[in-house]
PDB file of N, CA and C in Angstrom:
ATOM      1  N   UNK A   1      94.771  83.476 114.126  1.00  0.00           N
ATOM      2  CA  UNK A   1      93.546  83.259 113.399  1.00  0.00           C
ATOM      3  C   UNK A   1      92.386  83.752 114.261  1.00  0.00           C
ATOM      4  N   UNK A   2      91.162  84.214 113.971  1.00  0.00           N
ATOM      5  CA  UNK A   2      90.481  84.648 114.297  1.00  0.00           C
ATOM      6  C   UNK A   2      88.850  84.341 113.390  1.00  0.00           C
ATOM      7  N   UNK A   3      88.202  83.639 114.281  1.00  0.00           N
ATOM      8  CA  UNK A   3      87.060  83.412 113.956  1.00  0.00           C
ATOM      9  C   UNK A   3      85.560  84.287 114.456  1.00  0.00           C
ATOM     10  N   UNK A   4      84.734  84.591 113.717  1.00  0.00           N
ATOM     11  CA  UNK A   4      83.493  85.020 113.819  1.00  0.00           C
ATOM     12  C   UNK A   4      82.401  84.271 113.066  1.00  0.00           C
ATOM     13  N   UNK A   5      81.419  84.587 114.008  1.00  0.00           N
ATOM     14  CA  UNK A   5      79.956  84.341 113.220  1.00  0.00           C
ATOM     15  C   UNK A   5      78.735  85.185 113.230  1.00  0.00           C
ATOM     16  N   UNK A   6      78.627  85.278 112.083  1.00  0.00           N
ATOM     17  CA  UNK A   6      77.196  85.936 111.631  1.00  0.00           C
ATOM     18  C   UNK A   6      75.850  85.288 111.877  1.00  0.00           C
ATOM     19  N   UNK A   7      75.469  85.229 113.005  1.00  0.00           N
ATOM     20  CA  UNK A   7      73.770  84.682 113.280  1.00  0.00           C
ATOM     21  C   UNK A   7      72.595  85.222 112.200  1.00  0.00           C
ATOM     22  N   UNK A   8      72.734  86.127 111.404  1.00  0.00           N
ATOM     23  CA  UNK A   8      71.834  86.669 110.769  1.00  0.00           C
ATOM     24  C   UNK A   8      71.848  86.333 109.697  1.00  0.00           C
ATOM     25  N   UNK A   9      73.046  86.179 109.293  1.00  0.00           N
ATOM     26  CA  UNK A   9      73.300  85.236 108.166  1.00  0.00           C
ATOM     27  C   UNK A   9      73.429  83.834 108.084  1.00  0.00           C
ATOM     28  N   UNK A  10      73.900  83.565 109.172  1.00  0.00           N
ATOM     29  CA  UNK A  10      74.274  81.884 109.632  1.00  0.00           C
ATOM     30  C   UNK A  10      75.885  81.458 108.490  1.00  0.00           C
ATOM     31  N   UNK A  11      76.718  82.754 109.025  1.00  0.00           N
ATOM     32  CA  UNK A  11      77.811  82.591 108.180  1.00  0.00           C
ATOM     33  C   UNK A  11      78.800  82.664 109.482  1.00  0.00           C
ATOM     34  N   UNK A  12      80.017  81.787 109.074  1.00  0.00           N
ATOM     35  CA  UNK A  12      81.317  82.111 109.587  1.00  0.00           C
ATOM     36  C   UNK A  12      82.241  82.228 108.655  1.00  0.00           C
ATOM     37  N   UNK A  13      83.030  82.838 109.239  1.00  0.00           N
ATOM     38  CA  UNK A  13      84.619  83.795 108.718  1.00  0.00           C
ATOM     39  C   UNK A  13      85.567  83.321 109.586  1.00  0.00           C
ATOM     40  N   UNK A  14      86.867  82.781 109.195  1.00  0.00           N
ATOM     41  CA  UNK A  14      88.071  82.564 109.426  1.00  0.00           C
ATOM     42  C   UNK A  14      88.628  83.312 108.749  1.00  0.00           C
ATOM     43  N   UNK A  15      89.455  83.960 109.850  1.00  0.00           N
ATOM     44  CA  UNK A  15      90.533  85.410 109.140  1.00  0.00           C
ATOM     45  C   UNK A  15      91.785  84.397 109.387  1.00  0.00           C
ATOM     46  N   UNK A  16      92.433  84.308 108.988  1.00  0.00           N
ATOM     47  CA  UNK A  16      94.289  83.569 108.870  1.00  0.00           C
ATOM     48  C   UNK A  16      95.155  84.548 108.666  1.00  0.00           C
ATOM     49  N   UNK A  17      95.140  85.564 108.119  1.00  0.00           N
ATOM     50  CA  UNK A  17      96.054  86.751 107.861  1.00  0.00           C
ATOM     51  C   UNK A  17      95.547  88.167 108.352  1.00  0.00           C
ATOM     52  N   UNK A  18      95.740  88.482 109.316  1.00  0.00           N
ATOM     53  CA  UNK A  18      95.414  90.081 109.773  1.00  0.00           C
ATOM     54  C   UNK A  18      95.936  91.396 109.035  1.00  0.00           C
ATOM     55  N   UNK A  19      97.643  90.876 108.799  1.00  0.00           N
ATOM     56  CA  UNK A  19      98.277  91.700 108.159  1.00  0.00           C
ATOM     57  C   UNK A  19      98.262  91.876 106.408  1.00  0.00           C
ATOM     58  N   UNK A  20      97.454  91.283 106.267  1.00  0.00           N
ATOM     59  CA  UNK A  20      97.266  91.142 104.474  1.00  0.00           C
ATOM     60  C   UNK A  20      95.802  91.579 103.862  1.00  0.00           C
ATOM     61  N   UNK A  21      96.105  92.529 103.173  1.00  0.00           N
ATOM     62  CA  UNK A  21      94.784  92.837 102.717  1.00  0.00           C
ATOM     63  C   UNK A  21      94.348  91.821 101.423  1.00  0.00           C
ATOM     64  N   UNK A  22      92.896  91.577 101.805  1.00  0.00           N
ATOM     65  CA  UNK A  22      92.185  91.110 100.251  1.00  0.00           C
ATOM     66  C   UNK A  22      91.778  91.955  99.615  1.00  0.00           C
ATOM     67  N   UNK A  23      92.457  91.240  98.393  1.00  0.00           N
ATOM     68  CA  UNK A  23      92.535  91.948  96.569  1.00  0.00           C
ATOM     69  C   UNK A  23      91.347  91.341  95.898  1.00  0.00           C
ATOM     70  N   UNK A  24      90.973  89.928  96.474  1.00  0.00           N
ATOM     71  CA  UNK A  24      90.099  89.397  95.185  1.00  0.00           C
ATOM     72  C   UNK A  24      89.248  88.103  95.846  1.00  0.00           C
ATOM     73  N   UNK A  25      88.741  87.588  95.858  1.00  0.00           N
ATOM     74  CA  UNK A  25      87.542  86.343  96.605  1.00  0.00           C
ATOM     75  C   UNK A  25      86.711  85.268  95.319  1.00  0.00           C
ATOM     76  N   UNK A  26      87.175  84.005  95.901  1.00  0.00           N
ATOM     77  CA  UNK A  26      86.730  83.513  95.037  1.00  0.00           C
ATOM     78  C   UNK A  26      85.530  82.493  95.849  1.00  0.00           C
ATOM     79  N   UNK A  27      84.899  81.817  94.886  1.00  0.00           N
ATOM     80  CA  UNK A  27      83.708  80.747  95.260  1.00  0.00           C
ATOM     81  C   UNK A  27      84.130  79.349  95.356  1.00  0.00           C
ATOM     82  N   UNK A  28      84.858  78.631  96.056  1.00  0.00           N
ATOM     83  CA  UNK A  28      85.563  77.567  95.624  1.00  0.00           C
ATOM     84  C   UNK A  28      84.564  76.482  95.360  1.00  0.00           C
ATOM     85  N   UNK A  29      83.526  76.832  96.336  1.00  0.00           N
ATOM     86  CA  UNK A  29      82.347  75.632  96.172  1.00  0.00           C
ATOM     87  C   UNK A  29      81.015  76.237  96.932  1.00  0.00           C
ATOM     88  N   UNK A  30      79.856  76.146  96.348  1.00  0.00           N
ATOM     89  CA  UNK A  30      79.045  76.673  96.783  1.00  0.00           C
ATOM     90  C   UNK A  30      78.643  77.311  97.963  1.00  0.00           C
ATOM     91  N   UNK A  31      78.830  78.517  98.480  1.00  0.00           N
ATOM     92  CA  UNK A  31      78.943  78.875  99.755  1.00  0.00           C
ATOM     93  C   UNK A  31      80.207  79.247 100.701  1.00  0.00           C
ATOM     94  N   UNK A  32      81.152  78.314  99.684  1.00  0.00           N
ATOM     95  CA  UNK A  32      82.714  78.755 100.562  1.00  0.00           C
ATOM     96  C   UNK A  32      83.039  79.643  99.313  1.00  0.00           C
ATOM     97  N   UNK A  33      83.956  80.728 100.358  1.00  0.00           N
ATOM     98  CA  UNK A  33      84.564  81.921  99.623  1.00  0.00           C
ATOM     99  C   UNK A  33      86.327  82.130 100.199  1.00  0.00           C
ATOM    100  N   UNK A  34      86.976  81.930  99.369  1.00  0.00           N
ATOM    101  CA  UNK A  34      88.422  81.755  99.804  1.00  0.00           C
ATOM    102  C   UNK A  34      88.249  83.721  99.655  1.00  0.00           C
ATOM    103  N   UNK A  35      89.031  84.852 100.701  1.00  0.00           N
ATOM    104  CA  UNK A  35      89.386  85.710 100.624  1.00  0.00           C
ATOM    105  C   UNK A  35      91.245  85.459  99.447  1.00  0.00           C
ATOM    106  N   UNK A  36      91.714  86.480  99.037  1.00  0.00           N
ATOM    107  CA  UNK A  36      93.176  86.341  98.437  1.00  0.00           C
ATOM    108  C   UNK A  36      93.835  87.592  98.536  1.00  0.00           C
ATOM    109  N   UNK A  37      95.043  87.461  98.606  1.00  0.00           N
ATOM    110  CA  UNK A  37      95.866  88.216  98.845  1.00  0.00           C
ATOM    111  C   UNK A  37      96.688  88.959  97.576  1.00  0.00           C
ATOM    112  N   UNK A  38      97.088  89.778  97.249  1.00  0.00           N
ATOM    113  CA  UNK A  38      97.979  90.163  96.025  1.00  0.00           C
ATOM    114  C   UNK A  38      98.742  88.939  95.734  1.00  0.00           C
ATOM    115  N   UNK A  39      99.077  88.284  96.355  1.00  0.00           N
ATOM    116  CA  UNK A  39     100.157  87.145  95.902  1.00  0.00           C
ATOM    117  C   UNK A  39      99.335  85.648  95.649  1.00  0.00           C
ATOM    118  N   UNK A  40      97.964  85.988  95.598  1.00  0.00           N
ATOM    119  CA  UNK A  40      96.819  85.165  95.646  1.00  0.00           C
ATOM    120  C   UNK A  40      96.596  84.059  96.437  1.00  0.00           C
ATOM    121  N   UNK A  41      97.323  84.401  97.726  1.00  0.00           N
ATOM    122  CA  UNK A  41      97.324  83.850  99.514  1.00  0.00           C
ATOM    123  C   UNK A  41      95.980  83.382  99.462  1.00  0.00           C
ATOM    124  N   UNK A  42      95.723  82.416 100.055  1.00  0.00           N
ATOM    125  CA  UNK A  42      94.167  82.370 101.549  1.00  0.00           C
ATOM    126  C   UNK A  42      94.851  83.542 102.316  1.00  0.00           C
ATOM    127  N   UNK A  43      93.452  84.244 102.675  1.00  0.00           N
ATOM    128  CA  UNK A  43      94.100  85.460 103.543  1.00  0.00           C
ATOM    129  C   UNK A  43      92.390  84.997 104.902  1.00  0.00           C
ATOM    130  N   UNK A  44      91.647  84.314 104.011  1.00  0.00           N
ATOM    131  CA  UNK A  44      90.586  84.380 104.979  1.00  0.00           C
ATOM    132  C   UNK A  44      89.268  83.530 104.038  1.00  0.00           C
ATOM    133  N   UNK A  45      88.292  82.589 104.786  1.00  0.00           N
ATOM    134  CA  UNK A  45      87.717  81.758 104.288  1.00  0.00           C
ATOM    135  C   UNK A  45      86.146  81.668 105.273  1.00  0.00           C
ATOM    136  N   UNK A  46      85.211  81.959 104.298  1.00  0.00           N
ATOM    137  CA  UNK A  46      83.763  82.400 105.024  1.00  0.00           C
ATOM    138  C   UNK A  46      82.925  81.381 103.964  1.00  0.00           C
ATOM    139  N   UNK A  47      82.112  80.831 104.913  1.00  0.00           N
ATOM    140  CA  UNK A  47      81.223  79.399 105.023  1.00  0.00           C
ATOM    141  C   UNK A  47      79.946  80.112 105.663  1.00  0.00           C
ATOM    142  N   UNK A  48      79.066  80.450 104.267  1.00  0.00           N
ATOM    143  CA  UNK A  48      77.505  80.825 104.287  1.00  0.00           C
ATOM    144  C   UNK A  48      76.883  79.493 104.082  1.00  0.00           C
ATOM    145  N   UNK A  49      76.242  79.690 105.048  1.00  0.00           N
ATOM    146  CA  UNK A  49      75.137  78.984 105.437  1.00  0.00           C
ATOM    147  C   UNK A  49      75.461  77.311 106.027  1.00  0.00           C
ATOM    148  N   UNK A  50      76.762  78.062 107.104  1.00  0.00           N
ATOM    149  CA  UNK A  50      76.977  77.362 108.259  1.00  0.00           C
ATOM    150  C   UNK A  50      75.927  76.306 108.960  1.00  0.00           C
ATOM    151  N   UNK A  51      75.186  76.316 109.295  1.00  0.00           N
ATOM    152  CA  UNK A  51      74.699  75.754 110.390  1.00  0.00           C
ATOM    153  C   UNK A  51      73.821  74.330 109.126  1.00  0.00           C
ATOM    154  N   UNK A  52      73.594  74.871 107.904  1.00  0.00           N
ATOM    155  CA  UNK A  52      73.485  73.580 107.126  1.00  0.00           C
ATOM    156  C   UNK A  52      74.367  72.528 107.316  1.00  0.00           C
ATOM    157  N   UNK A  53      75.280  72.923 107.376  1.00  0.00           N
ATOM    158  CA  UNK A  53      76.524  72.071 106.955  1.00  0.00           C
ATOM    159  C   UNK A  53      77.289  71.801 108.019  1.00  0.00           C
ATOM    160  N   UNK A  54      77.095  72.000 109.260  1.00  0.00           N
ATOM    161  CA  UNK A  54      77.592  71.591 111.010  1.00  0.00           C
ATOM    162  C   UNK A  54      76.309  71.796 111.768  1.00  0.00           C
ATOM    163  N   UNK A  55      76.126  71.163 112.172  1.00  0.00           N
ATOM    164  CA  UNK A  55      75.133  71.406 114.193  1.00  0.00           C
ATOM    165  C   UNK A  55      75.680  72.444 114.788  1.00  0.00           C
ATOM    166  N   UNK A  56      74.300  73.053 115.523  1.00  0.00           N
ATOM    167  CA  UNK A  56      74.825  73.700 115.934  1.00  0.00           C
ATOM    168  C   UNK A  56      75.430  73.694 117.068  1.00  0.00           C
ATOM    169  N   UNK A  57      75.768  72.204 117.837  1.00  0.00           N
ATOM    170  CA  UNK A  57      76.274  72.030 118.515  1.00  0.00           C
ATOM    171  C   UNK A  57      78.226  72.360 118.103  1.00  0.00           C
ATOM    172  N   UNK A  58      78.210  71.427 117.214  1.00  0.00           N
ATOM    173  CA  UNK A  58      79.578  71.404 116.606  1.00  0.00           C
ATOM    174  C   UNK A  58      80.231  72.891 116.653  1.00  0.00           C
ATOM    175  N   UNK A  59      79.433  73.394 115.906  1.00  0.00           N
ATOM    176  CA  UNK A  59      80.033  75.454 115.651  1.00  0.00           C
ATOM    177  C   UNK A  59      79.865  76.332 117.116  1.00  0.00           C
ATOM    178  N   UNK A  60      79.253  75.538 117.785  1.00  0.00           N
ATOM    179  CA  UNK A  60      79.124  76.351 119.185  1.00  0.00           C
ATOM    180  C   UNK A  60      80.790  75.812 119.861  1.00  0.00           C
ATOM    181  N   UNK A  61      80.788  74.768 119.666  1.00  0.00           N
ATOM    182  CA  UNK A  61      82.537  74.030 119.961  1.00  0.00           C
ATOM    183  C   UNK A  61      83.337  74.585 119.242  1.00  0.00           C
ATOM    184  N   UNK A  62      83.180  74.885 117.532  1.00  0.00           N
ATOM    185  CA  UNK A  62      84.272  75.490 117.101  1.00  0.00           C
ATOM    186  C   UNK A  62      84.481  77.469 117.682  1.00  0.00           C
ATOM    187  N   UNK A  63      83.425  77.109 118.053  1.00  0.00           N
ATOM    188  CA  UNK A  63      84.199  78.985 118.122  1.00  0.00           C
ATOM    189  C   UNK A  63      84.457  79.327 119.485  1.00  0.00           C
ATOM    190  N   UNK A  64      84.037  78.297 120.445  1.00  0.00           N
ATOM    191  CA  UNK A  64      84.623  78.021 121.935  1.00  0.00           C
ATOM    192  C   UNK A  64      85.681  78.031 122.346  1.00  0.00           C
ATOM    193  N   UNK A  65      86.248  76.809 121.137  1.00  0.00           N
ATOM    194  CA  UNK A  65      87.676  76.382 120.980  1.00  0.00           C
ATOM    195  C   UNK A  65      88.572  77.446 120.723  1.00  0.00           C
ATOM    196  N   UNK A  66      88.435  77.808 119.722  1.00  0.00           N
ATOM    197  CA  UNK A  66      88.939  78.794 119.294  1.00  0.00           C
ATOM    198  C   UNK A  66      88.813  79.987 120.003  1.00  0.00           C
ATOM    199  N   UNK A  67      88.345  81.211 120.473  1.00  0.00           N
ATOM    200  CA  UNK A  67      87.855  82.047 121.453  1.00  0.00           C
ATOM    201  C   UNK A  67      88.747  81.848 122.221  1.00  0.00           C
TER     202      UNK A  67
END
């Protein structure tokens, strides 16, 4: 898995599948966007307007952790 963040946007992206391309993206809830796969997988899941919705302490830990 592989995480990034967009400061300009104040978005993060969790990739879960490297080897799978997305076919199609949905809105599951305002701001979250499930990526999908042909077999309509989570292939990858991006959270606009991050820093509403965690501190930015917290997201400075999650991508530490992760990293």
């Amino acid at each position: 898995m592989k995480i990034s963040y967009d400061k300009d946007t104040d978005s993060i992206y969790f990739l879960i599948s490297e080897s799978s391309t997305v076919v199609d993206s949905e809105e599951v809830r305002p701001g979250i966007i499930f990526d999908l796969d042909a077999q309509n997988q989570v292939v990858g899941i991006e959270i606009i307007g991050a820093g509403k919705r965690v501190s930015a302490e917290e997201l400075k830990k999650i991508l530490i952790d992760v990293a």
